[in-house]
Protein backbone atom coordinates (compact mmCIF):
# COMPACT_ATOMS: atom_id res chain seq x y z
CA UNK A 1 138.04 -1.91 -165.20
CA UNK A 2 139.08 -2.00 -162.12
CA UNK A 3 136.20 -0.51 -159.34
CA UNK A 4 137.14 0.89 -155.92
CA UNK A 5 132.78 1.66 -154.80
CA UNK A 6 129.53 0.59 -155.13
CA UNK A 7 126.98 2.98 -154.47
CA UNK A 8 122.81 1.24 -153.77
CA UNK A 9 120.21 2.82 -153.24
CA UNK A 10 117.74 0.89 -150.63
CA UNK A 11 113.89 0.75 -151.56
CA UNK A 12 113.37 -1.36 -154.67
CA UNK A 13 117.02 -1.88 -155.25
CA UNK A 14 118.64 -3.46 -153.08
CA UNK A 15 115.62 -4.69 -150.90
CA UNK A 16 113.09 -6.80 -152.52
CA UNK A 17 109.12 -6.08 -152.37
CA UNK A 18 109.56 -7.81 -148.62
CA UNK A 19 112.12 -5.06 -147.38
CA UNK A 20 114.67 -8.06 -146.73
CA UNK A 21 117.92 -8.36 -148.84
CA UNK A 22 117.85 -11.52 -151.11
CA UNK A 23 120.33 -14.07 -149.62
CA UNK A 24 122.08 -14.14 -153.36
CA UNK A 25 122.67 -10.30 -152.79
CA UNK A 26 124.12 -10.65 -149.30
CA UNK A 27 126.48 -13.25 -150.75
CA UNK A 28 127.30 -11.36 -153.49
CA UNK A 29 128.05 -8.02 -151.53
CA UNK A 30 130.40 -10.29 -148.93
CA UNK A 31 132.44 -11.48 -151.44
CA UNK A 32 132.66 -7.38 -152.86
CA UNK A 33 133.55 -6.45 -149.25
CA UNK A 34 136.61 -8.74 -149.81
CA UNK A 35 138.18 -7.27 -152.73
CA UNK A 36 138.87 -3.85 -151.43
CA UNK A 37 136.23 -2.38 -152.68
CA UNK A 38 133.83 0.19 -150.91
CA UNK A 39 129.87 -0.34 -150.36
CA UNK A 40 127.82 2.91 -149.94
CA UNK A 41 124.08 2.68 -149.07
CA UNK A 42 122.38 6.25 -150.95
CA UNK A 43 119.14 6.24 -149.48
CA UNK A 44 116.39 8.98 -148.78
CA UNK A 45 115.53 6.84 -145.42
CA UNK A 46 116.19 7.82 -141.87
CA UNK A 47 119.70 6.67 -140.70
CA UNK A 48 118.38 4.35 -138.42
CA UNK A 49 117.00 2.54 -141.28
CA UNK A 50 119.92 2.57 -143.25
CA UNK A 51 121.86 0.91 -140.56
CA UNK A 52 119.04 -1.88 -140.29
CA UNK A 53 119.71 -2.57 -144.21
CA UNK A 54 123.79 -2.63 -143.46
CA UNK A 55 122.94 -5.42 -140.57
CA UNK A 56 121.40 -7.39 -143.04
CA UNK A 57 124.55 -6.94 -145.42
CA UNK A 58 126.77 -8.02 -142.11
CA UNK A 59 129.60 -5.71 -144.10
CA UNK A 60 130.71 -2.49 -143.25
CA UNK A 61 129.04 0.34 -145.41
CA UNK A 62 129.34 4.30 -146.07
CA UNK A 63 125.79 5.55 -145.18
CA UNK A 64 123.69 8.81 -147.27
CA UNK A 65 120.53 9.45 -145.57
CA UNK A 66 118.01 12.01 -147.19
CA UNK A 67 119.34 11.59 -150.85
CA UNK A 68 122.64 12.56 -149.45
CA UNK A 69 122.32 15.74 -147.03
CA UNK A 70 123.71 13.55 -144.49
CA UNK A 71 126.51 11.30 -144.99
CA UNK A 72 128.17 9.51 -142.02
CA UNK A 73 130.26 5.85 -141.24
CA UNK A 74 129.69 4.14 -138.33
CA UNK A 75 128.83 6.83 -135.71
CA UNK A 76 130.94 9.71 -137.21
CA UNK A 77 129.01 12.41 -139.53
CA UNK A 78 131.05 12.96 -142.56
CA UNK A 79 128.85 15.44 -143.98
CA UNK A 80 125.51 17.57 -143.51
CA UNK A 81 123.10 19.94 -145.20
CA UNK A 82 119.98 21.27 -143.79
CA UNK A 83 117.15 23.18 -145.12
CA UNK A 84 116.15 27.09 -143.75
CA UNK A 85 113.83 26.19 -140.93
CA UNK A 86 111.06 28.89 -141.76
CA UNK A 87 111.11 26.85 -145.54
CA UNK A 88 110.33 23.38 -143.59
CA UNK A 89 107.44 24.96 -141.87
CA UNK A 90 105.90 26.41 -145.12
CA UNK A 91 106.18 22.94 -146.51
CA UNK A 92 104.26 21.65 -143.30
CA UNK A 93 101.34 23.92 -143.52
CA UNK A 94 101.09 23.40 -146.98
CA UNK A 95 100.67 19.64 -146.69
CA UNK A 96 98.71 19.87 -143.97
CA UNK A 97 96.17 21.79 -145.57
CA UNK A 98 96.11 19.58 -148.39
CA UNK A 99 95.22 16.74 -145.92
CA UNK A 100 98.84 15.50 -145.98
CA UNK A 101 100.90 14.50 -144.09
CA UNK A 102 104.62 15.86 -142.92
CA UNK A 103 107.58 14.44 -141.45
CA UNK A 104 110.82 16.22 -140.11
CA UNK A 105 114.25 14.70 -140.55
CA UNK A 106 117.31 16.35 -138.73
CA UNK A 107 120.32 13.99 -138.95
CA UNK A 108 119.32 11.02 -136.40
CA UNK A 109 116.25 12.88 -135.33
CA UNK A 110 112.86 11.87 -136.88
CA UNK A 111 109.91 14.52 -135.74
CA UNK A 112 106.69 14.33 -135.88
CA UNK A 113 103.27 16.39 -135.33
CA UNK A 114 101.23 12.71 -134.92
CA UNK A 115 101.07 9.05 -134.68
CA UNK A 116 98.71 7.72 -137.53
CA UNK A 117 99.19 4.82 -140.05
CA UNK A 118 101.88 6.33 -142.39
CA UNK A 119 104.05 6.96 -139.58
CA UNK A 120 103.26 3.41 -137.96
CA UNK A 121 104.33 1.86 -140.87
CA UNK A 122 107.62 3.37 -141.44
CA UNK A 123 108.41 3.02 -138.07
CA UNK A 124 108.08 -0.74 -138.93
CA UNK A 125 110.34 -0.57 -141.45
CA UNK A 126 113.06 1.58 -140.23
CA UNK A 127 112.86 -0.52 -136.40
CA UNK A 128 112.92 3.22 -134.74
CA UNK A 129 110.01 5.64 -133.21
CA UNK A 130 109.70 9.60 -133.72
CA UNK A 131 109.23 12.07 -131.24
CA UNK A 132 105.93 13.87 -131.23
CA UNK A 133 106.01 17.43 -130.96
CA UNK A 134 103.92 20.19 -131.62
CA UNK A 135 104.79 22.65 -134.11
CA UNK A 136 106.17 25.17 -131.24
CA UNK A 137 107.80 22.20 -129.49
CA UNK A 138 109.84 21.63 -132.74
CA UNK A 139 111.07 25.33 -133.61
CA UNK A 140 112.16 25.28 -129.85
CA UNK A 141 114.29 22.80 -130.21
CA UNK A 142 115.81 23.93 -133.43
CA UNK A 143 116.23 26.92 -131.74
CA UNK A 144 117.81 25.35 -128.57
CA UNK A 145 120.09 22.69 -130.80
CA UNK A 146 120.88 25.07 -133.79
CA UNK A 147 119.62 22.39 -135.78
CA UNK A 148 117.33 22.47 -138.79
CA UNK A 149 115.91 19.82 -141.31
CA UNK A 150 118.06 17.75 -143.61
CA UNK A 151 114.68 16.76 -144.86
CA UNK A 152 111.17 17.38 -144.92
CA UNK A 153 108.94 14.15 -146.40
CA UNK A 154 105.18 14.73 -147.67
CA UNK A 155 103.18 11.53 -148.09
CA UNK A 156 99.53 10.82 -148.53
CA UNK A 157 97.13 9.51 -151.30
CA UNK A 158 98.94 9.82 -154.63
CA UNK A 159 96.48 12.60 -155.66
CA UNK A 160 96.89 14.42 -152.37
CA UNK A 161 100.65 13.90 -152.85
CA UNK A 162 100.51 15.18 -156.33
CA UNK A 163 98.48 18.63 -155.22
CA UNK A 164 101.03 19.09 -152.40
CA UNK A 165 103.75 19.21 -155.08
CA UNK A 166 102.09 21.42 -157.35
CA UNK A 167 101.14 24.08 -154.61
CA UNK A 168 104.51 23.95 -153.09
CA UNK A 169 106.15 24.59 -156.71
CA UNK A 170 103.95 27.28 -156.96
CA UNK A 171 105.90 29.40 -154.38
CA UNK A 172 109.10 28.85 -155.72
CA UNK A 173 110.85 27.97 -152.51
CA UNK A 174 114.69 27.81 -152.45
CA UNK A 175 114.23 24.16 -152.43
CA UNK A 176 114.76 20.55 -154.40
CA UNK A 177 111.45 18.11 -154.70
CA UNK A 178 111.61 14.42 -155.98
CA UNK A 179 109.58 11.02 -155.10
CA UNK A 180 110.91 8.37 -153.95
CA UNK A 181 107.11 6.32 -154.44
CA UNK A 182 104.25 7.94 -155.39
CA UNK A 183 103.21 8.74 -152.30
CA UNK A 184 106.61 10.10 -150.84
CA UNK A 185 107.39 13.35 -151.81
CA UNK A 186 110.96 14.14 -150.97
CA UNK A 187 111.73 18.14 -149.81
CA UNK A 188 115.60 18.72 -149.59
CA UNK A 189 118.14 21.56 -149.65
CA UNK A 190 119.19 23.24 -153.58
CA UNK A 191 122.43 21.30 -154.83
CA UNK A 192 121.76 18.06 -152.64
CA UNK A 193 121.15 15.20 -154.85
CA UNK A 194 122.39 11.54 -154.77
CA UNK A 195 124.74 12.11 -157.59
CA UNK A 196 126.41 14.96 -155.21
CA UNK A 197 126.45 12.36 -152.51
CA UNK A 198 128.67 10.07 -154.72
CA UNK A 199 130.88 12.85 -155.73
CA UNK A 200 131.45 13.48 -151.95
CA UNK A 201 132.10 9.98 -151.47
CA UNK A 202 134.83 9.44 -154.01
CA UNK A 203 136.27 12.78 -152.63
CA UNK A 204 136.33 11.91 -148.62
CA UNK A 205 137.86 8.49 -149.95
CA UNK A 206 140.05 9.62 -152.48
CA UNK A 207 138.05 7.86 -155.44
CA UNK A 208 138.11 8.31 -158.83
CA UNK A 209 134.30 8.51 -159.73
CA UNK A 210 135.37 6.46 -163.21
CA UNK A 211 136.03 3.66 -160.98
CA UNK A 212 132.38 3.27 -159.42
CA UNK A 213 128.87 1.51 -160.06
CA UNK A 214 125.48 2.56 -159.27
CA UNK A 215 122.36 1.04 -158.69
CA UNK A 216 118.89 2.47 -158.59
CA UNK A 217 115.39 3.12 -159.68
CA UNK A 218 113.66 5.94 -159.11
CA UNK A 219 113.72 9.51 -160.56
CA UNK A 220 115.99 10.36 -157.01
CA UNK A 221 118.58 8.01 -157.68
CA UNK A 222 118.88 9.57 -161.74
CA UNK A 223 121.48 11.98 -160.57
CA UNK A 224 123.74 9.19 -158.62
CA UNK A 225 123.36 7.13 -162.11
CA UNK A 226 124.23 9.88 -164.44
CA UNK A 227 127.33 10.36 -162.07
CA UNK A 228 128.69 6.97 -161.70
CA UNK A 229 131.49 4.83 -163.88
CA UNK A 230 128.71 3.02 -164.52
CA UNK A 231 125.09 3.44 -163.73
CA UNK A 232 122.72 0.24 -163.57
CA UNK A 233 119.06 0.47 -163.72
CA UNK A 234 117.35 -1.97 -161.62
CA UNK A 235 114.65 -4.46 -164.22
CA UNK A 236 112.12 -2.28 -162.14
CA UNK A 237 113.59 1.02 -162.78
CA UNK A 238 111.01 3.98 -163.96
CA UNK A 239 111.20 4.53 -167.81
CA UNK A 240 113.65 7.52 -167.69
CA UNK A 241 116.14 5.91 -165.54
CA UNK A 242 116.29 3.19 -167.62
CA UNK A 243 117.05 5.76 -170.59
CA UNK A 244 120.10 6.99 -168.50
CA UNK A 245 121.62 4.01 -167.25
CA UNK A 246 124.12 2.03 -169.09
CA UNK A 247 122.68 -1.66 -168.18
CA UNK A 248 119.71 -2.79 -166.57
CA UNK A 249 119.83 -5.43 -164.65
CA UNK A 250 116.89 -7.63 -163.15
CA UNK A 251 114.23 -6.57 -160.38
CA UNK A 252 115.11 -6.21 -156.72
CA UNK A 253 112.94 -9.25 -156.50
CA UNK A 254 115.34 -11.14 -158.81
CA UNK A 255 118.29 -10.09 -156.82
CA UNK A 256 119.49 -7.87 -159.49
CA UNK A 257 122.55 -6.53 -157.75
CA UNK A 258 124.03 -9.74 -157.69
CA UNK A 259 123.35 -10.71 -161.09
CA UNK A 260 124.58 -7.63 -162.17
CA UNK A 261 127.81 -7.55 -160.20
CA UNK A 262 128.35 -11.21 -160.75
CA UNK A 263 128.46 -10.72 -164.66
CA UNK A 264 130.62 -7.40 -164.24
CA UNK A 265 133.31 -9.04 -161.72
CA UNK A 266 132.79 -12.17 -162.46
CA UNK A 267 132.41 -12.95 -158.55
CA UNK A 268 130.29 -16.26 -159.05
């Protein structure tokens, strides 16, 4: 078969338990960026932190923040879908109640109600700093901007995370939920998934979705599997992507994306 894209998600796929890209991956992905075929990066992260994983690559890569609501190359937005502002606040005072805690994302704007550990550490990861608001600070400048949240991400304890989900169910909000650990909980428009991300991919490149792969490993990157050519569960997938994916290839601390793509193109 001949493929034209490969679609990765980020956090235990294509970066090991370090948050660095193995070296045999990075090779691997160079050599792909030669034989005109695509790279797409499918992540729920921040964009900033999507572009900090596409340094590492040193190759030129179509970027999905927020499981796809926002899809953009280099600095040009391709693609956006936001959730109904009032919604994102619900979701707020519902984690916060819980003794969660509540991000919002809003393309390449990362908000915030308060600096604590969480947010420390994914500032850390992602090499980029929110901006602290209050609550009235943010609606005014959704109001101001005409903006409104791609995203909204819960995190806590696992059991706090876990009570969150089940109150906010409860309401049945015109919303999608998914985790992308068990202590993010991931809040995002209906219809946005990362399988609908690859589908708009193929489309604003005029690509057959037959002719693409797919890596991943948790329940958010099912969808994108289920979509692709062919799907490939990372050796440290969760159980039910593993049931949906066509291979499964070794853990993202065994550079499975190379192995994978080396026995499938035979790039060694």
């Amino acid at each position: 078969m001949n493929y034209s894209l490969i679609c990765m998600d980020i956090d235990g796929t294509l970066v090991n338990s370090d948050s660095c890209v193995p070296d045999e991956v990075i090779a691997a992905l160079k050599k792909i960026s030669y034989m005109n075929i695509k790279l797409a990066l499918v992540s729920g992260r921040y964009p900033s932190g999507v572009r900090l994983i596409e340094k590492q690559l040193g190759v030129n890569c179509i970027k999905a923040s927020y499981a796809g609501g926002y899809i953009f190359d280099e600095n040009k937005c391709l693609y956006s879908k936001s959730l109904n502002l009032e919604t994102a606040l619900q979701v707020h005072d519902i984690a916060r109640k819980n003794d969660g805690d509540c991000w919002f994302f809003c393309g390449e704007n990362w908000f915030v109600t308060e600096i604590n550990d969480g947010v420390e550490t994914e500032c850390f990861n992602v090499k980029a700093r929110p901006k602290v608001v209050s609550l009235d600070e943010f609606n005014d400048i959704c109001g101001q901007k005409k903006i409104s949240p791609n995203k909204v991400l819960v995190t806590g304890k696992k059991y706090i995370v876990k009570k969150i989900t089940d109150e906010i169910k409860s309401y049945n909000l015109d919303i999608q939920l998914g985790y992308s650990s068990d202590i993010y909980l991931e809040v995002i428009p209906l219809g946005i998934n990362k399988g609908m991300a690859l589908e708009k991919i193929c489309e604003i490149n005029n690509i057959n979705i037959e002719d693409t792969i797919a890596f991943g490993d948790q329940d958010l990157d099912i969808p994108m599997i289920k979509k692709a050519g062919t799907g490939i569960a990372m050796g440290n997938a969760v159980k039910k992507l593993k049931n949906t994916a066509k291979y499964i290839t070794k853990t993202n601390n065994e550079a499975g994306i190379a192995y994978a793509l080396e026995k499938i193109l035979k790039i060694i």
